[in-house]
Protein backbone atom coordinates (compact mmCIF):
# COMPACT_ATOMS: atom_id res chain seq x y z
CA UNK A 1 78.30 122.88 98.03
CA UNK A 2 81.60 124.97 97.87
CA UNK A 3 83.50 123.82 95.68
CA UNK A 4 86.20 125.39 94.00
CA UNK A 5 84.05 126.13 90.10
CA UNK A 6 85.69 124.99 86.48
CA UNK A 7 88.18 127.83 85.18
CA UNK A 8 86.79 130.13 82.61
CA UNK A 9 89.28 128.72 80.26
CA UNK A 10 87.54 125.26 80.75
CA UNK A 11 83.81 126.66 81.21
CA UNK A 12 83.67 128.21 77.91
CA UNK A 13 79.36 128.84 76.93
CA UNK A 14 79.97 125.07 74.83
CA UNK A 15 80.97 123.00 77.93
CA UNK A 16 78.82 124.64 80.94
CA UNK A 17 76.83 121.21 81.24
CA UNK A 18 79.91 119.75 81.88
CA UNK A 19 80.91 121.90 84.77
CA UNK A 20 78.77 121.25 87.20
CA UNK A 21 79.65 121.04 90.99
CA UNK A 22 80.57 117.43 91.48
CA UNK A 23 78.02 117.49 93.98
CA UNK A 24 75.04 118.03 92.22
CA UNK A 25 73.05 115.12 91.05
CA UNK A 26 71.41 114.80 87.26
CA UNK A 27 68.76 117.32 88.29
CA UNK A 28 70.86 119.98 89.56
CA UNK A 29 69.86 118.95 93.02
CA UNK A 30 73.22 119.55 95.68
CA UNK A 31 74.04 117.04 98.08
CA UNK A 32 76.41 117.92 100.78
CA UNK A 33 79.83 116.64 100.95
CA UNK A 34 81.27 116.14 104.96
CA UNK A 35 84.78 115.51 105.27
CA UNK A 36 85.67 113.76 108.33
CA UNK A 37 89.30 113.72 109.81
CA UNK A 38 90.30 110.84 112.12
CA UNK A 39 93.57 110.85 114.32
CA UNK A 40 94.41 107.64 112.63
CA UNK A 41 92.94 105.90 109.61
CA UNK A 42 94.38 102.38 110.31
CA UNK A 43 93.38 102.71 114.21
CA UNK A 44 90.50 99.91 114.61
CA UNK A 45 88.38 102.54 116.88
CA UNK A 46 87.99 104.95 113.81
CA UNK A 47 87.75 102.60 111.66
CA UNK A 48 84.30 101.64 113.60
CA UNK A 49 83.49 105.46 113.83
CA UNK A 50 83.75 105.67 109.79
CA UNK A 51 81.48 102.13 109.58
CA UNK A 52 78.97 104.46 111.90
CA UNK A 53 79.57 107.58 109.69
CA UNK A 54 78.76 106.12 106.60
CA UNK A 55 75.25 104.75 108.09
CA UNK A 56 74.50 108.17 108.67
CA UNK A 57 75.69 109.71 105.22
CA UNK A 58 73.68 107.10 103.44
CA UNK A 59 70.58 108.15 105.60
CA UNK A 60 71.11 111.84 104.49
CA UNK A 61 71.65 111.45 101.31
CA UNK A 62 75.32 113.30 101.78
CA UNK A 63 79.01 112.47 100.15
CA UNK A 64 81.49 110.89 102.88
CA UNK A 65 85.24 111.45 102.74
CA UNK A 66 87.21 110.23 105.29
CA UNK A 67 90.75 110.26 105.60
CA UNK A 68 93.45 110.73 108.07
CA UNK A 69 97.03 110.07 108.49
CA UNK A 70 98.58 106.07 108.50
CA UNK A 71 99.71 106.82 112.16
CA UNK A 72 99.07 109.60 114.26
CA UNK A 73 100.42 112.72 113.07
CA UNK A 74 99.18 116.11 113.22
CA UNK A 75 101.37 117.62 110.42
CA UNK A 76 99.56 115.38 107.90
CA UNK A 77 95.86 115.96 109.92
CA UNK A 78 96.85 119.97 108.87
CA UNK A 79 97.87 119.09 105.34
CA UNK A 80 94.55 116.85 104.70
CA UNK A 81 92.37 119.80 105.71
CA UNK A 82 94.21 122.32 103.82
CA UNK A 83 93.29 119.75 100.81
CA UNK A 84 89.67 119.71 102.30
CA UNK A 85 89.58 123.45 101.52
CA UNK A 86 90.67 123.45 98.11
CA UNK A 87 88.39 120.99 97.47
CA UNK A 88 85.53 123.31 98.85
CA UNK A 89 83.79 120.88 101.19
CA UNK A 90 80.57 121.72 103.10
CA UNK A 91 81.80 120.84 106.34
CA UNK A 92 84.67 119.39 108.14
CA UNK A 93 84.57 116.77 111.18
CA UNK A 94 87.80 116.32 112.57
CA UNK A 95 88.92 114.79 115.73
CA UNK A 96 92.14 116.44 116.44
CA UNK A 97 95.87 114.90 117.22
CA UNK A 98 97.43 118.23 118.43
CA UNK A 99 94.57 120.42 119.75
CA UNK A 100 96.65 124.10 118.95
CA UNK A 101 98.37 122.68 115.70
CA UNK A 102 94.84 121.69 113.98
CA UNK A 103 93.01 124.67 115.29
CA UNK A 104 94.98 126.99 112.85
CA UNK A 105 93.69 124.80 110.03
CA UNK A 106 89.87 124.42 111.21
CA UNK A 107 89.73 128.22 111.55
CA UNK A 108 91.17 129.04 107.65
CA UNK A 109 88.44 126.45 106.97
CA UNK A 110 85.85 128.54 108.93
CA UNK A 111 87.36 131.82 107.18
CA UNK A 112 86.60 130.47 103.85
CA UNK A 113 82.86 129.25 104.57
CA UNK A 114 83.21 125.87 105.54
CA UNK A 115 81.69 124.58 108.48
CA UNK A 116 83.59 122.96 111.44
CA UNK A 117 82.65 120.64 114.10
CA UNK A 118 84.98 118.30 116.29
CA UNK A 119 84.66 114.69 117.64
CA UNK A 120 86.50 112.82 120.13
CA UNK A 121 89.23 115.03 120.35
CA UNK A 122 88.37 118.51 120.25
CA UNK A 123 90.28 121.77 119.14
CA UNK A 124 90.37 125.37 120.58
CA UNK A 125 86.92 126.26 120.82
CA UNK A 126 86.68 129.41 118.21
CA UNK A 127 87.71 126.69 115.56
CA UNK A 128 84.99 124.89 115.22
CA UNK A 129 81.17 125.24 116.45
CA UNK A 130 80.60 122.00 118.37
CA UNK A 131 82.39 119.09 119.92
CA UNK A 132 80.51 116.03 119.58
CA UNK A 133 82.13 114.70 123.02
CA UNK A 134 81.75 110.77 123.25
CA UNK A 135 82.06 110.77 127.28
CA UNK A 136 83.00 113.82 129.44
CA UNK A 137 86.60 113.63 130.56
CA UNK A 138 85.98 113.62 134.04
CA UNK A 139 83.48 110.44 133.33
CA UNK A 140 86.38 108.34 131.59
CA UNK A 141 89.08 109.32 133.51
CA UNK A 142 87.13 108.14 136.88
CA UNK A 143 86.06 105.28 135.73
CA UNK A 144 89.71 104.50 134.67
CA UNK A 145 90.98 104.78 137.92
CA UNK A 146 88.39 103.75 139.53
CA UNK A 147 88.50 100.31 137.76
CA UNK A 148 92.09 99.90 138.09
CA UNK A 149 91.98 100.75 141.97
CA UNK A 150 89.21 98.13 142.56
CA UNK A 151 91.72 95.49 140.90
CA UNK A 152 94.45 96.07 142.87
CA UNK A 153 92.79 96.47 146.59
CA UNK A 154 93.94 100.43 145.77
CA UNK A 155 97.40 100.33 146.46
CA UNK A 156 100.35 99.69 144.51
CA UNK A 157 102.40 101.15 140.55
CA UNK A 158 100.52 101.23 137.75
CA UNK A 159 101.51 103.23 134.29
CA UNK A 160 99.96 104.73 131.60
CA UNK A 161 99.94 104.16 127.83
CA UNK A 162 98.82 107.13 125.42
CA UNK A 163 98.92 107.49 122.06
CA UNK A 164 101.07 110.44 122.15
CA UNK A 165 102.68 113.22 124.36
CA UNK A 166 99.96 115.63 122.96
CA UNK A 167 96.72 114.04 122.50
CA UNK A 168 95.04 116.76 123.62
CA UNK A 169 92.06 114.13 125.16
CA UNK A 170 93.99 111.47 126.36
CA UNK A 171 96.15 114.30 128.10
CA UNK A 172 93.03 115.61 129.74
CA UNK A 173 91.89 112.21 130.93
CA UNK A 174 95.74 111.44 132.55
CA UNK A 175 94.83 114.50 134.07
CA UNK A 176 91.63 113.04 135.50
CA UNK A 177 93.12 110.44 136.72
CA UNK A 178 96.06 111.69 138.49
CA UNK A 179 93.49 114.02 140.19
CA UNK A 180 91.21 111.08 141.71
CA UNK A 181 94.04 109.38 142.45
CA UNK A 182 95.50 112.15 144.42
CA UNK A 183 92.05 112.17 145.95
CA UNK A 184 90.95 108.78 146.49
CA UNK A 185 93.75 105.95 146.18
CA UNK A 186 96.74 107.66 148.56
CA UNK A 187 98.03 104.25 148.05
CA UNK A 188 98.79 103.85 144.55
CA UNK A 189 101.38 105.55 142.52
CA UNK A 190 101.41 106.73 138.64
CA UNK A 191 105.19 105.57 138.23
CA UNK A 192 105.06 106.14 134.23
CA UNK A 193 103.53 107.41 131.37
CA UNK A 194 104.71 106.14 127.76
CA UNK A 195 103.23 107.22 124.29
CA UNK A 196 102.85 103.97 121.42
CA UNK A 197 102.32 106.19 118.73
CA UNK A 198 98.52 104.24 117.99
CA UNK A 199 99.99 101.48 117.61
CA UNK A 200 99.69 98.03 119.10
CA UNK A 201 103.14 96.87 118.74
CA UNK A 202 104.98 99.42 120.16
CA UNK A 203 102.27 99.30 123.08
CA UNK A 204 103.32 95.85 123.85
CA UNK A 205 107.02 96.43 123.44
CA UNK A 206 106.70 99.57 125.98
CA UNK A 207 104.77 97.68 128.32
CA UNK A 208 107.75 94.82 128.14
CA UNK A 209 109.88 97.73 129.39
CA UNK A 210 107.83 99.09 131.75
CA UNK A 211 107.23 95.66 133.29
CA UNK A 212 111.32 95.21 133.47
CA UNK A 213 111.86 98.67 134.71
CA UNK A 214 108.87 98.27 137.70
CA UNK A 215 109.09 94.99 139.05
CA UNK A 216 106.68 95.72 141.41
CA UNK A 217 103.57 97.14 139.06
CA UNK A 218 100.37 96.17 139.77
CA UNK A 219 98.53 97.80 136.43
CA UNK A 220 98.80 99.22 133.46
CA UNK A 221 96.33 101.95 132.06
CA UNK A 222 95.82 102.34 128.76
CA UNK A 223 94.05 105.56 127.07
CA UNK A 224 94.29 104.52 123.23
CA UNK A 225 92.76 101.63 122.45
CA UNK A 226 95.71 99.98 120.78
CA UNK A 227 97.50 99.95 123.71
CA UNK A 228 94.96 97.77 125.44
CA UNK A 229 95.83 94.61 123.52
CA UNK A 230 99.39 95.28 123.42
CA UNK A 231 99.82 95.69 126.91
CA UNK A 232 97.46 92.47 127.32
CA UNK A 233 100.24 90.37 124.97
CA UNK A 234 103.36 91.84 126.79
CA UNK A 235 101.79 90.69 130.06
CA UNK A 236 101.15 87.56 129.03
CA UNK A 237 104.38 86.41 127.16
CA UNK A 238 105.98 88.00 130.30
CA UNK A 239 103.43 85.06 132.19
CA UNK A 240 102.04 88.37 134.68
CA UNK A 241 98.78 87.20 133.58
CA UNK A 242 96.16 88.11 137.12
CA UNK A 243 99.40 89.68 139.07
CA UNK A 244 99.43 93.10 136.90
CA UNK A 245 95.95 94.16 135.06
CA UNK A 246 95.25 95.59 132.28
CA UNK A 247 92.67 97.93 131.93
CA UNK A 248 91.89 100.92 129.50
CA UNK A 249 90.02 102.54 126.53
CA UNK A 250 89.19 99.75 123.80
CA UNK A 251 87.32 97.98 121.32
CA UNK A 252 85.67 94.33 122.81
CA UNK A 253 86.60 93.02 119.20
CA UNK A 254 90.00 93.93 119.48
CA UNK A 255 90.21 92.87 123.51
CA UNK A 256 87.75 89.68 123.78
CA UNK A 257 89.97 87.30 123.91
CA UNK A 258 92.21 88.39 126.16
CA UNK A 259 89.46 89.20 128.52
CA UNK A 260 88.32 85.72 128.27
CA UNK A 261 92.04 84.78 129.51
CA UNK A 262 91.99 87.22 132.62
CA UNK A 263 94.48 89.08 130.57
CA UNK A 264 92.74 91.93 130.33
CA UNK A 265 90.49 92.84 133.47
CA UNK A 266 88.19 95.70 131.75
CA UNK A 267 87.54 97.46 128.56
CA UNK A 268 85.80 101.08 129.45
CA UNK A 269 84.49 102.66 125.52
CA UNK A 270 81.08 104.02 124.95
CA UNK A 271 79.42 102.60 121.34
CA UNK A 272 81.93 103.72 118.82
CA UNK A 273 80.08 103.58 115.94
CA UNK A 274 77.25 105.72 117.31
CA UNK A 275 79.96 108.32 117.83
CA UNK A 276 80.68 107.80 114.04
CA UNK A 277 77.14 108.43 113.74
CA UNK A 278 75.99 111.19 115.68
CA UNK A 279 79.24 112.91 114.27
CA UNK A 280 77.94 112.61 110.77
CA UNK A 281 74.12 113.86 112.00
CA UNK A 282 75.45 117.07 113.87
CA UNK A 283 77.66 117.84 110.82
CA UNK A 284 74.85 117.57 108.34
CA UNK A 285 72.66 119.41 110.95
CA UNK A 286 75.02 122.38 111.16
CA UNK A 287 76.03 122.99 107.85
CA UNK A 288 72.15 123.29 106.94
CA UNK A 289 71.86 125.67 109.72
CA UNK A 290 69.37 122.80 111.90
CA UNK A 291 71.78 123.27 114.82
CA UNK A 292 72.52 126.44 115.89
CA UNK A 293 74.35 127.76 119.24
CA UNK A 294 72.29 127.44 122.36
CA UNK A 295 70.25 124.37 121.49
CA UNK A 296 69.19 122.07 124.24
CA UNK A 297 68.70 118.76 122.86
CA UNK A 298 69.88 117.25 119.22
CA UNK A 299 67.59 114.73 117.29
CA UNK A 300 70.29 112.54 116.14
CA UNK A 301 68.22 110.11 114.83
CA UNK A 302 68.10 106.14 115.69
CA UNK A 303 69.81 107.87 118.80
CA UNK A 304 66.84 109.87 119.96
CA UNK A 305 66.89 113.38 121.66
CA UNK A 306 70.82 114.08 123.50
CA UNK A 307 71.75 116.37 125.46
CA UNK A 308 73.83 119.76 124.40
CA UNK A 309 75.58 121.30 126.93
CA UNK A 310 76.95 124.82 126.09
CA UNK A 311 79.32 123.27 122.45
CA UNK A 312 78.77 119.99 123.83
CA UNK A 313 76.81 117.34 122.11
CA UNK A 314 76.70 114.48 124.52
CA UNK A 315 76.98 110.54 123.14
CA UNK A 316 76.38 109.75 126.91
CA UNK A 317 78.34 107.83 129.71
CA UNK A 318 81.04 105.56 129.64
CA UNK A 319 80.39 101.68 129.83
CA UNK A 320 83.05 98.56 131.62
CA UNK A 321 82.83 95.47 129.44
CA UNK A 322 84.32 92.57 131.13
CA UNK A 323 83.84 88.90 130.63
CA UNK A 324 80.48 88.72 131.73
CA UNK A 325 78.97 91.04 129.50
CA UNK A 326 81.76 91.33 126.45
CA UNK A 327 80.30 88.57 124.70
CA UNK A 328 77.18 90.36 124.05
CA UNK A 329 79.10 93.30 121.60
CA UNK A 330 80.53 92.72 118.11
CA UNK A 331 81.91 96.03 117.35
């Protein structure tokens, strides 16, 4: 492992056995030491993808840290990974806020030896080596608007809630979605878009305005999964419950109950804490130079063989929980 060795002052011929890498076990055997960077350490979702990570770090025998700004920023994603390279970590797993801001960061990382891979959000491609991509963008943004057209006979407002103004994925799935629109639903109109900053309350109190400035919406879209439970309250204490739907990207823990209601029509996610731990596998993988550019297929495990397109390691296809199948999912 990299890490930053003891000062000669400290590692005097006396105290060598004391200045070890921290990473090294009794018998001088060196674990590796993955870092991995959410958008949000308090957001439920990667809170899940860290339960998933650590299954996988235990498995390898490798030292976890995880940590990411209280709410979504990207100057504090920058500062935690110029920490991360002090520190000397083996490799860094980041899934990035502000896709130009982080990249900076991941490539000084890369400069000074330490591996970089991306997850759910990725960064400009020469700063990092692969994006472990949960869904392709084209596959959640469809079946975003293709779930919110089927609840609303395709016609009508809807809005959408992001987490911010430059999520670099959630901006690529609006994109998506205006495009099939455009394509498929003539009939419906993208009236809004409003960021909640990741967080649930501010989802429901911009939903509350959005519902007061549109009388007329018929959904609301949401493409961070705290919005999807605050936009399911604000509809409800507004008593809109069945006239607009709710729809988006979300956690059936965090959504079940208002599912149950009607609230909430349908929570699209793939398995979140198999991102966490396919994340954790491909990092491991890559910093022991096991995955190299122009593989195929990834063993990642309990997962099986998936697929690698090009950077891309695939989690697989988006999935619609709705109340006849969310009871069957605890995460």
């Amino acid at each position: 492992m990299k890490r930053i060795l003891c000062t000669l002052a400290l590692c005097t011929v006396p105290f060598l056995s004391a200045c070890k890498k921290s990473g090294e076990s009794a018998g001088g055997e060196e674990k590796l030491t993955i870092a991995l960077l959410p958008k949000s350490k308090g957001n439920q979702y990667f809170v899940t993808c860290e339960k998933g990570a650590r299954v996988a770090a235990a498995e390898l025998g490798a030292e976890l840290l995880f940590d990411g700004p209280t709410n979504s920023d990207p100057a504090k994603q920058n500062e935690i990974v110029e920490n991360w390279i002090s520190l000397g970590v083996d490799v860094i797993a980041a899934a990035a806020e502000n896709k130009d801001g982080l990249s900076t960061a991941l490539r000084k990382a890369r400069a000074e030896g330490i591996e970089v891979i991306t997850y759910d959000a990725d960064a400009q491609t020469d700063a990092r080596s692969f994006f472990v991509n949960q869904a392709t963008a084209k596959g959640i943004g469809d079946a975003l608007m293709d779930n919110a057209a089927s609840l609303t006979g395709a016609e009508g407002e809807f809005a959408i809630l992001t987490a911010n103004l430059t999520a670099a994925n959630q901006n690529e799935w609006i994109e998506v979605i205006k495009a099939r629109q455009a394509e498929k639903y003539p009939n419906m109109k993208l009236v809004d878009i409003k960021p909640c900053d990741d967080q649930k309350d501010k989802a429901q109190q911009e939903t509350t305005n959005l519902l007061s400035a549109y009388p007329n919406l018929k959904a609301v879209v949401a493409v961070c999964s705290p919005a999807v439970p605050g936009a399911a309250e604000a509809v409800k204490q507004a008593g809109k419950t069945g006239a607009v739907k709710v729809i988006g990207l979300g956690l059936p823990s965090e959504n079940k109950a208002y599912v149950k209601e009607g609230v909430t029509q349908a929570v699209i996610l793939w398995k979140v804490e198999d991102l966490g731990y396919l994340t954790i596998k491909a990092a491991a993988a890559l910093a022991k130079g096991e995955l190299k550019a122009g593989a195929a297929e990834f063993d990642a495990g309990k997962l099986g063989k998936l697929a690698v397109e090009g950077d891309n390691i695939l989690l697989g296809t988006p999935f619609t929980f709705n109340k006849e199948n969310i009871d069957q999912f605890d995460f």
